[in-house]
PDB file of N, CA and C in Angstrom:
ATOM      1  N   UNK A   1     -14.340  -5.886   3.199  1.00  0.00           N
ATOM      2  CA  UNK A   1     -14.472  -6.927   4.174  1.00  0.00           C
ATOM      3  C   UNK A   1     -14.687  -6.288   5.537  1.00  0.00           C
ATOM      4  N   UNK A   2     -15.820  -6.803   6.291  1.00  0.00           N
ATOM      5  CA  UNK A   2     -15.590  -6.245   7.993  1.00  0.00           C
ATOM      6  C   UNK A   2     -15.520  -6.836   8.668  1.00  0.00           C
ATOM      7  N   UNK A   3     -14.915  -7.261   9.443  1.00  0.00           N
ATOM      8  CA  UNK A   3     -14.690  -7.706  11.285  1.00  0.00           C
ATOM      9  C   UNK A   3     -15.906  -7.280  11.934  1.00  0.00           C
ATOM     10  N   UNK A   4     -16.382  -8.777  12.577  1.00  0.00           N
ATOM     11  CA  UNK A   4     -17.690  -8.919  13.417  1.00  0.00           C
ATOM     12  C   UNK A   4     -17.313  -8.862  14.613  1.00  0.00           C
ATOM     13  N   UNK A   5     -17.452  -7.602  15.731  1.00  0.00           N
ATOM     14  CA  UNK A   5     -17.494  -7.880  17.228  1.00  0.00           C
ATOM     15  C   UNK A   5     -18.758  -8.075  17.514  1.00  0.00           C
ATOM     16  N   UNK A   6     -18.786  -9.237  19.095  1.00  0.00           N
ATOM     17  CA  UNK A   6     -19.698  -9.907  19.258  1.00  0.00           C
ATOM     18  C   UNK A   6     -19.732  -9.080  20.852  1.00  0.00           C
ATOM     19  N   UNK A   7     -20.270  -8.168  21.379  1.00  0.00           N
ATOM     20  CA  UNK A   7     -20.512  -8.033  22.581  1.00  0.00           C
ATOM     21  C   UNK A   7     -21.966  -8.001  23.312  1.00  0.00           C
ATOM     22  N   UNK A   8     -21.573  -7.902  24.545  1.00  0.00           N
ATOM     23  CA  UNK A   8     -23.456  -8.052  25.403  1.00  0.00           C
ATOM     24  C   UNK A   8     -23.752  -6.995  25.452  1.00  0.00           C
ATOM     25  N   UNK A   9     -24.899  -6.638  25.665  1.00  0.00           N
ATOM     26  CA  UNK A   9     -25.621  -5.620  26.401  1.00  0.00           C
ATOM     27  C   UNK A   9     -26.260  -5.396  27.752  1.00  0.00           C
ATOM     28  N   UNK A  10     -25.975  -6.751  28.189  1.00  0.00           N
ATOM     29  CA  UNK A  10     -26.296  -7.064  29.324  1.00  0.00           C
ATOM     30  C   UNK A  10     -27.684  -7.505  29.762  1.00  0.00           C
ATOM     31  N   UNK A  11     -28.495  -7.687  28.110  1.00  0.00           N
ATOM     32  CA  UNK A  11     -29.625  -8.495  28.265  1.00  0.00           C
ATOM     33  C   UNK A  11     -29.390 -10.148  27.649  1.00  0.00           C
ATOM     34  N   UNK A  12     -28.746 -10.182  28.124  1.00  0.00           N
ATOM     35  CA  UNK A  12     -28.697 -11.748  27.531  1.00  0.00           C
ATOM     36  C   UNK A  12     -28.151 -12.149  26.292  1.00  0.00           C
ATOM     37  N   UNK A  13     -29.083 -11.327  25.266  1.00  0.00           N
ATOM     38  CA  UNK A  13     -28.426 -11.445  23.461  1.00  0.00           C
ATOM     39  C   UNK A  13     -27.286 -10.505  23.216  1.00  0.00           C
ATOM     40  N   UNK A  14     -26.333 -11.280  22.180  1.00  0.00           N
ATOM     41  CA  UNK A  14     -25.552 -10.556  22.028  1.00  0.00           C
ATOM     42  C   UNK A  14     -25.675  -9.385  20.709  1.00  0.00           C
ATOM     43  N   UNK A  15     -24.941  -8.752  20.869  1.00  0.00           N
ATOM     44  CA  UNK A  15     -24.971  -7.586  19.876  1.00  0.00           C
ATOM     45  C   UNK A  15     -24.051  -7.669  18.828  1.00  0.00           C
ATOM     46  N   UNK A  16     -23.504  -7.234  17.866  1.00  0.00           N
ATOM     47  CA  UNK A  16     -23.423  -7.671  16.434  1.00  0.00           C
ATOM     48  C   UNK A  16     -23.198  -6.136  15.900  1.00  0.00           C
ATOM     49  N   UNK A  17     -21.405  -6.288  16.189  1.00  0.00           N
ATOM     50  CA  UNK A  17     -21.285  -4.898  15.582  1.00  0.00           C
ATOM     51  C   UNK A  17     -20.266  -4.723  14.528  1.00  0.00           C
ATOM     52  N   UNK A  18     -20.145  -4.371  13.027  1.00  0.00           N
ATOM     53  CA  UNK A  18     -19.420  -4.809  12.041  1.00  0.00           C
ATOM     54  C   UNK A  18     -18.655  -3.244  11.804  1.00  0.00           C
ATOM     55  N   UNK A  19     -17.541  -3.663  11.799  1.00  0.00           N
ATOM     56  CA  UNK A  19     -16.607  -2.118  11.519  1.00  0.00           C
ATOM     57  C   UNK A  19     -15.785  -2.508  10.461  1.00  0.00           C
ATOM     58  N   UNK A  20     -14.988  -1.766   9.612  1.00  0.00           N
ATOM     59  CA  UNK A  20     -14.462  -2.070   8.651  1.00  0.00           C
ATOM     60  C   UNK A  20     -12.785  -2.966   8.726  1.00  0.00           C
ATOM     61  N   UNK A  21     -12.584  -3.636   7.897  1.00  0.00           N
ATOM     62  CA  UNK A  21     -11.538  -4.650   8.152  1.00  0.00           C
ATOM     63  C   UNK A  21     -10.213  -3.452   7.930  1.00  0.00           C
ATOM     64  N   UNK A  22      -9.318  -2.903   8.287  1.00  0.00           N
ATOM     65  CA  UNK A  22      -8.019  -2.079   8.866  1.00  0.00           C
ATOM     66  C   UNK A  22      -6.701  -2.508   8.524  1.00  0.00           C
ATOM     67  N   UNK A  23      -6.651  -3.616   8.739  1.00  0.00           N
ATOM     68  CA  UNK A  23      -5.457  -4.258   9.040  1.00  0.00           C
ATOM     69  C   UNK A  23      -4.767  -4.736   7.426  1.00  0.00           C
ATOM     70  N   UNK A  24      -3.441  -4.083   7.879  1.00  0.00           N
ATOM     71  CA  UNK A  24      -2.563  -3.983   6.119  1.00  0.00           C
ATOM     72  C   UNK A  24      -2.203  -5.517   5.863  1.00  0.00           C
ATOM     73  N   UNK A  25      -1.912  -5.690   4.541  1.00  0.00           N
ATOM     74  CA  UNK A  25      -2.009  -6.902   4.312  1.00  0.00           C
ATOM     75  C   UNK A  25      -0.591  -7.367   3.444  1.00  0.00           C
ATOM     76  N   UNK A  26      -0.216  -8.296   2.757  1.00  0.00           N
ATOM     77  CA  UNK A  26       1.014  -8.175   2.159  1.00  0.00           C
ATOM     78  C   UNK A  26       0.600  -7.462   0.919  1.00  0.00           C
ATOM     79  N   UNK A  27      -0.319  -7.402   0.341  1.00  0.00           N
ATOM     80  CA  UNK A  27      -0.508  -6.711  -1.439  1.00  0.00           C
ATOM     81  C   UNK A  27      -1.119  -5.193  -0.942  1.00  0.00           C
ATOM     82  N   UNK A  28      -1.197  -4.740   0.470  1.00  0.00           N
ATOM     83  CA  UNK A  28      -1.150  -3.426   0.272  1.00  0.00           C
ATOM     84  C   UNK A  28      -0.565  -1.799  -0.626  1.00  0.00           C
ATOM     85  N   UNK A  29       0.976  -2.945  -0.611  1.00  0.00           N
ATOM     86  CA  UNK A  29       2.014  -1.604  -1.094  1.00  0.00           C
ATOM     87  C   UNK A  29       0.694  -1.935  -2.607  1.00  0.00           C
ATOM     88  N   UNK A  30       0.409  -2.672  -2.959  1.00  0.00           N
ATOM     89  CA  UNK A  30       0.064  -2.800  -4.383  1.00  0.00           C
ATOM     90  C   UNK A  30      -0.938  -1.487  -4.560  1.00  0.00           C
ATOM     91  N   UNK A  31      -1.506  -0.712  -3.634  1.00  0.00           N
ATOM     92  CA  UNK A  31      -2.336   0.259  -3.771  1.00  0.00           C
ATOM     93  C   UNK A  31      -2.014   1.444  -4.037  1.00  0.00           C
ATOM     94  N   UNK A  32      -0.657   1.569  -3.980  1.00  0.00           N
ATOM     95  CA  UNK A  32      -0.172   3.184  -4.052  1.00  0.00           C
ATOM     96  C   UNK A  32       0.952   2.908  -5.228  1.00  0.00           C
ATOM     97  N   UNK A  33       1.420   4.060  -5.711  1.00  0.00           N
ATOM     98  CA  UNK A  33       2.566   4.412  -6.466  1.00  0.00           C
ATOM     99  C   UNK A  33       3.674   4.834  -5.600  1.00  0.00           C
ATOM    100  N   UNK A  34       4.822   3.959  -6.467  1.00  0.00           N
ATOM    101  CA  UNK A  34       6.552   4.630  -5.108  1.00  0.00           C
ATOM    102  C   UNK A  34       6.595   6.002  -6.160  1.00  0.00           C
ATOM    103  N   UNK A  35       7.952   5.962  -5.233  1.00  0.00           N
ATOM    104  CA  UNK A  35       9.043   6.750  -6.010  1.00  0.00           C
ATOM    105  C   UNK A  35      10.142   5.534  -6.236  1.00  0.00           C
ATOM    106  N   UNK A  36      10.613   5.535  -7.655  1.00  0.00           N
ATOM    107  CA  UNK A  36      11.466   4.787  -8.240  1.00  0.00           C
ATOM    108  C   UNK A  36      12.660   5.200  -8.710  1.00  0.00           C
ATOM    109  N   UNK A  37      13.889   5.652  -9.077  1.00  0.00           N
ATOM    110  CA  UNK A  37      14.756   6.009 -10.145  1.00  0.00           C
ATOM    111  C   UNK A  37      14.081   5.806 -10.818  1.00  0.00           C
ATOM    112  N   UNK A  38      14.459   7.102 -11.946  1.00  0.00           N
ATOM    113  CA  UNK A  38      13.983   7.420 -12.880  1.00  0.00           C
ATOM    114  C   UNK A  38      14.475   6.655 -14.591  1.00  0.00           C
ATOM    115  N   UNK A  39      15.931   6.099 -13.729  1.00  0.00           N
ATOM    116  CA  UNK A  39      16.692   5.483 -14.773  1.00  0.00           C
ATOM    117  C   UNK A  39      16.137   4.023 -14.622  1.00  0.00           C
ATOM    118  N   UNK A  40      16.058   4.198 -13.494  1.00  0.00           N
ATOM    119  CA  UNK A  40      15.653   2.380 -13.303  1.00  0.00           C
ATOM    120  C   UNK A  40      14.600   1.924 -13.807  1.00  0.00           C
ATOM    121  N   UNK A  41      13.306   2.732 -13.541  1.00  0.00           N
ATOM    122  CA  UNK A  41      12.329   2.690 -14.508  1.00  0.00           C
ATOM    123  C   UNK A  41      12.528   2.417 -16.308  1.00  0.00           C
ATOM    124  N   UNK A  42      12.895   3.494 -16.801  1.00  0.00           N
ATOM    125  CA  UNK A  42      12.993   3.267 -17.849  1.00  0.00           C
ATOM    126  C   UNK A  42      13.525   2.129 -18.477  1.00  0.00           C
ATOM    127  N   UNK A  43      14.848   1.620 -17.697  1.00  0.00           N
ATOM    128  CA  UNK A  43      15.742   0.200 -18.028  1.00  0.00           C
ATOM    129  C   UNK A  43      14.138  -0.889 -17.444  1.00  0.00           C
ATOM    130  N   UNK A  44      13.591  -1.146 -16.629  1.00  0.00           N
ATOM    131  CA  UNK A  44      12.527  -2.237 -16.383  1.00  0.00           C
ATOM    132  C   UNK A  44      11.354  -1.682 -17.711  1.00  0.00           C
ATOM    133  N   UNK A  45      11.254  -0.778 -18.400  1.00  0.00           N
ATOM    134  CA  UNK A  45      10.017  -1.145 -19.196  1.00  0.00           C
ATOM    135  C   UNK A  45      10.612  -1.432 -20.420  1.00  0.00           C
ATOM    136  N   UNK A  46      11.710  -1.110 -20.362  1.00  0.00           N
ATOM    137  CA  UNK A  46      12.337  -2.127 -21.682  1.00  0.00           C
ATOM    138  C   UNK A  46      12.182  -3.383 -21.664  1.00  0.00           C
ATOM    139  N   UNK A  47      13.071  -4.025 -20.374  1.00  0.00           N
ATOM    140  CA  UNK A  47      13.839  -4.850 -20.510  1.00  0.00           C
ATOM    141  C   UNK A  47      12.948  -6.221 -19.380  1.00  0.00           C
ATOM    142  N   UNK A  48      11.768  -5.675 -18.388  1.00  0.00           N
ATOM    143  CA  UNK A  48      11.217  -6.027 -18.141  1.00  0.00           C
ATOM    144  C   UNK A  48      11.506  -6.851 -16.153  1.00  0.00           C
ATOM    145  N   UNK A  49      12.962  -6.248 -16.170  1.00  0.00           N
ATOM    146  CA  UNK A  49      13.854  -6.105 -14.432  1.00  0.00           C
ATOM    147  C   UNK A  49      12.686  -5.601 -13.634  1.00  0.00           C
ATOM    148  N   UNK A  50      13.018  -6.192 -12.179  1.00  0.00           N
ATOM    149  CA  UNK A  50      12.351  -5.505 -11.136  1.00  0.00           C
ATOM    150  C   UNK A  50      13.213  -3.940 -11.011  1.00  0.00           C
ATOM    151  N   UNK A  51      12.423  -3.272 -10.406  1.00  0.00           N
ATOM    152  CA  UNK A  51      12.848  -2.198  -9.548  1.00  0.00           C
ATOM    153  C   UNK A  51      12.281  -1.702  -8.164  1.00  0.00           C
ATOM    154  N   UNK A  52      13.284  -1.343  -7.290  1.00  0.00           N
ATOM    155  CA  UNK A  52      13.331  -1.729  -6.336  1.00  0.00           C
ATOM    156  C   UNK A  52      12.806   0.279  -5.694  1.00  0.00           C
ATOM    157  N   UNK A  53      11.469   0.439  -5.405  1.00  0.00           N
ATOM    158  CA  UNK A  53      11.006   1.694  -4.935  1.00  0.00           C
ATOM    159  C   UNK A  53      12.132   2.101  -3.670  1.00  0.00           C
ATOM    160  N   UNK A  54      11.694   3.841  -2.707  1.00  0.00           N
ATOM    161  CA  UNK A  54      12.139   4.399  -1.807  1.00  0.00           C
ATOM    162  C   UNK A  54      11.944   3.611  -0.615  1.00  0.00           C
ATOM    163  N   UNK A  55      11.040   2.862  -0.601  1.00  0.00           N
ATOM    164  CA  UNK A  55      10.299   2.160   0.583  1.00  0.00           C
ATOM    165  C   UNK A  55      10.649   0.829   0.625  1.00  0.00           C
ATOM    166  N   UNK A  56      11.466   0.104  -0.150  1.00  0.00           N
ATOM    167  CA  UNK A  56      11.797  -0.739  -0.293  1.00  0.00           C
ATOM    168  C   UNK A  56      11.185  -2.348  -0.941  1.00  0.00           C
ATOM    169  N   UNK A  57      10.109  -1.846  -1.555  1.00  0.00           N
ATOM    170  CA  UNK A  57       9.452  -2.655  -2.202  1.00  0.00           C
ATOM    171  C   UNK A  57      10.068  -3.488  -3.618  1.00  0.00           C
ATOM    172  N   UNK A  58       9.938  -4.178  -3.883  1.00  0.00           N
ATOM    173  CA  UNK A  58      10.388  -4.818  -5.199  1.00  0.00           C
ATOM    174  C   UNK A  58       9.405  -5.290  -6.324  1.00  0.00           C
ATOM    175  N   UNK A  59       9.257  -5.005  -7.358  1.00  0.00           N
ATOM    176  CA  UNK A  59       8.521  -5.486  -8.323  1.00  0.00           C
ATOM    177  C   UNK A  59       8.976  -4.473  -9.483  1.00  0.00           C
ATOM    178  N   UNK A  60       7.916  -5.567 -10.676  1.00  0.00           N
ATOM    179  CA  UNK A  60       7.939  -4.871 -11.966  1.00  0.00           C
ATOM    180  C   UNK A  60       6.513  -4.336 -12.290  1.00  0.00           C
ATOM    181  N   UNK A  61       7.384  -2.817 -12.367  1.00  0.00           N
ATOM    182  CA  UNK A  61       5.945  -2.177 -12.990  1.00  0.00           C
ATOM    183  C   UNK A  61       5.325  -2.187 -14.393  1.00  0.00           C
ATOM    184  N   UNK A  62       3.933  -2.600 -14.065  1.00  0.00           N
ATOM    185  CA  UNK A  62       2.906  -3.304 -14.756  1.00  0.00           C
ATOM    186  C   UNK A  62       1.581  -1.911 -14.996  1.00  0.00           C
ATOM    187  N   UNK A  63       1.599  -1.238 -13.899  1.00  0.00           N
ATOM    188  CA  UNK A  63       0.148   0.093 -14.043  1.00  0.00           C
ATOM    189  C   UNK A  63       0.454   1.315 -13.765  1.00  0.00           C
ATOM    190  N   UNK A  64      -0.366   1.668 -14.489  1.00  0.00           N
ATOM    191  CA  UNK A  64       0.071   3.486 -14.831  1.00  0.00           C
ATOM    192  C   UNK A  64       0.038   4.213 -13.024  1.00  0.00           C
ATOM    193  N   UNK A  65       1.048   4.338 -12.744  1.00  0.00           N
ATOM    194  CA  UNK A  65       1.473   5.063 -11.808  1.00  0.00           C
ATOM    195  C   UNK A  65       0.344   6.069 -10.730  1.00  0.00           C
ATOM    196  N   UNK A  66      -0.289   7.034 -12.079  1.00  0.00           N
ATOM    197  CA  UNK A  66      -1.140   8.073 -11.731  1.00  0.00           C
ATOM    198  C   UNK A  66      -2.097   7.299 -11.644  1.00  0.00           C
ATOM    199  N   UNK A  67      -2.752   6.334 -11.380  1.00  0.00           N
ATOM    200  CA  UNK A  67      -4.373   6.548 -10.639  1.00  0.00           C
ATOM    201  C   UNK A  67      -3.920   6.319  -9.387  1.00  0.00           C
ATOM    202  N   UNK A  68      -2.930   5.931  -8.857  1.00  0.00           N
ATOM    203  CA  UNK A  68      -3.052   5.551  -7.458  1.00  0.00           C
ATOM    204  C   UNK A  68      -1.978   6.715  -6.567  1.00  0.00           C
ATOM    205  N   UNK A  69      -2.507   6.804  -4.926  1.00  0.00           N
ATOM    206  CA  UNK A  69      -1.718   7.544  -4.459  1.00  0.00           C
ATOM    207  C   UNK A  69      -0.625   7.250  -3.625  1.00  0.00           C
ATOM    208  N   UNK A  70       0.247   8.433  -3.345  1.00  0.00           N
ATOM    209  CA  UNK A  70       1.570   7.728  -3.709  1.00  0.00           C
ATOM    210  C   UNK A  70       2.280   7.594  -1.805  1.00  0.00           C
ATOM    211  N   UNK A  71       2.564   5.829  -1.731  1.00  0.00           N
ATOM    212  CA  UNK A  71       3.156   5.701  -1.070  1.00  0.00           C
ATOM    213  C   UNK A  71       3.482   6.639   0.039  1.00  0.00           C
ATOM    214  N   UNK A  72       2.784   6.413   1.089  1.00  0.00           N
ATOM    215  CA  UNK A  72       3.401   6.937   2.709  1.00  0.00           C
ATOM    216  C   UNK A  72       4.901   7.067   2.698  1.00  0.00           C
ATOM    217  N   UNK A  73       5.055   5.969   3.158  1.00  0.00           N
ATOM    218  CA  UNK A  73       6.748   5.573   3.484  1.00  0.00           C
ATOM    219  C   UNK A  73       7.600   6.283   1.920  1.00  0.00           C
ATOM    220  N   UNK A  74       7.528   6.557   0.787  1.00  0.00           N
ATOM    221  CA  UNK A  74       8.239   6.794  -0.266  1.00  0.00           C
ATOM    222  C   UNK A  74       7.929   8.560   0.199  1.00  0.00           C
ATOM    223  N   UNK A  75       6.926   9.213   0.054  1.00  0.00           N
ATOM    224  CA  UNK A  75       7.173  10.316  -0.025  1.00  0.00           C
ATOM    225  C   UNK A  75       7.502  10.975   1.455  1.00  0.00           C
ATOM    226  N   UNK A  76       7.431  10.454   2.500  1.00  0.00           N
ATOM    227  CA  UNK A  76       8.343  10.596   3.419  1.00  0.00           C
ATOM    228  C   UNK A  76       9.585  11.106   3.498  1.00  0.00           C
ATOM    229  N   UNK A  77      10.054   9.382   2.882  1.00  0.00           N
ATOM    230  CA  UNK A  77      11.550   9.261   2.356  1.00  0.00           C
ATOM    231  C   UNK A  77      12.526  10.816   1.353  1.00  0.00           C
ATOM    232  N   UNK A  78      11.308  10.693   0.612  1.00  0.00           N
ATOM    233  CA  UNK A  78      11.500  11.552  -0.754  1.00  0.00           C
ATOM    234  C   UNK A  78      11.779  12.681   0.178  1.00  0.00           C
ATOM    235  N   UNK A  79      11.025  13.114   1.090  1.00  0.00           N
ATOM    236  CA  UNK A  79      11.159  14.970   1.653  1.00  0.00           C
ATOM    237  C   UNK A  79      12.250  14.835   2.706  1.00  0.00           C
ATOM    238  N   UNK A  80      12.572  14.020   3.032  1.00  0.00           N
ATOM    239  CA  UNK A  80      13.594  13.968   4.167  1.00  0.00           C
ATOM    240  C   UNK A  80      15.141  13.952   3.535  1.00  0.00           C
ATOM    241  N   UNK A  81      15.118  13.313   1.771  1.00  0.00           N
ATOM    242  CA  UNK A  81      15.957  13.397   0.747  1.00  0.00           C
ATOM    243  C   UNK A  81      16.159  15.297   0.509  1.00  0.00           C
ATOM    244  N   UNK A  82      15.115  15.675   0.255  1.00  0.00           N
ATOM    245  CA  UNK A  82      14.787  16.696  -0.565  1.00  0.00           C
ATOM    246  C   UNK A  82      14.962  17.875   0.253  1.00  0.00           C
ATOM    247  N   UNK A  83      15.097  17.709   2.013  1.00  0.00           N
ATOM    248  CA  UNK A  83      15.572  18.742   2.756  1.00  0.00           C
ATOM    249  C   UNK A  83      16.546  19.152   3.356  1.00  0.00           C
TER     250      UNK A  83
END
């Protein structure tokens, strides 16, 4: 999706300039993989519970982890754990 700015050039017509749409949305987190417990995971693909990522997200995981990359805010979290 892109966002249309409309500015002059100072001949009269306006100009028509399309840059890419930026702005995060609520189904963003949906693009990356957290970090989860490892226990917690396993209890939600049984049993089918939310679990609740580093970043504070909530849902039940539904897609394979590895195609997507992983959460800003989680691996942050994770190294600030981990140091």
């Amino acid at each position: 999706m892109a966002v249309q700015t409309v500015a002059s050039s100072g001949s009269g017509a306006p100009d028509v300039i399309e840059r890419p749409d930026t702005r995060e949305t609520e189904g963003d987190h949906d693009r990356f993989s957290h970090y989860v417990n490892k226990t917690a995971l396993t209890r939600s693909a049984v049993s089918g519970e939310a679990v609740v990522a580093l970043c504070g997200k909530k849902w039940v995981p539904t897609r394979d982890g590895e195609r997507f990359p992983v959460c800003p805010a989680c691996k942050e979290i994770y190294a600030g754990l981990r140091s």
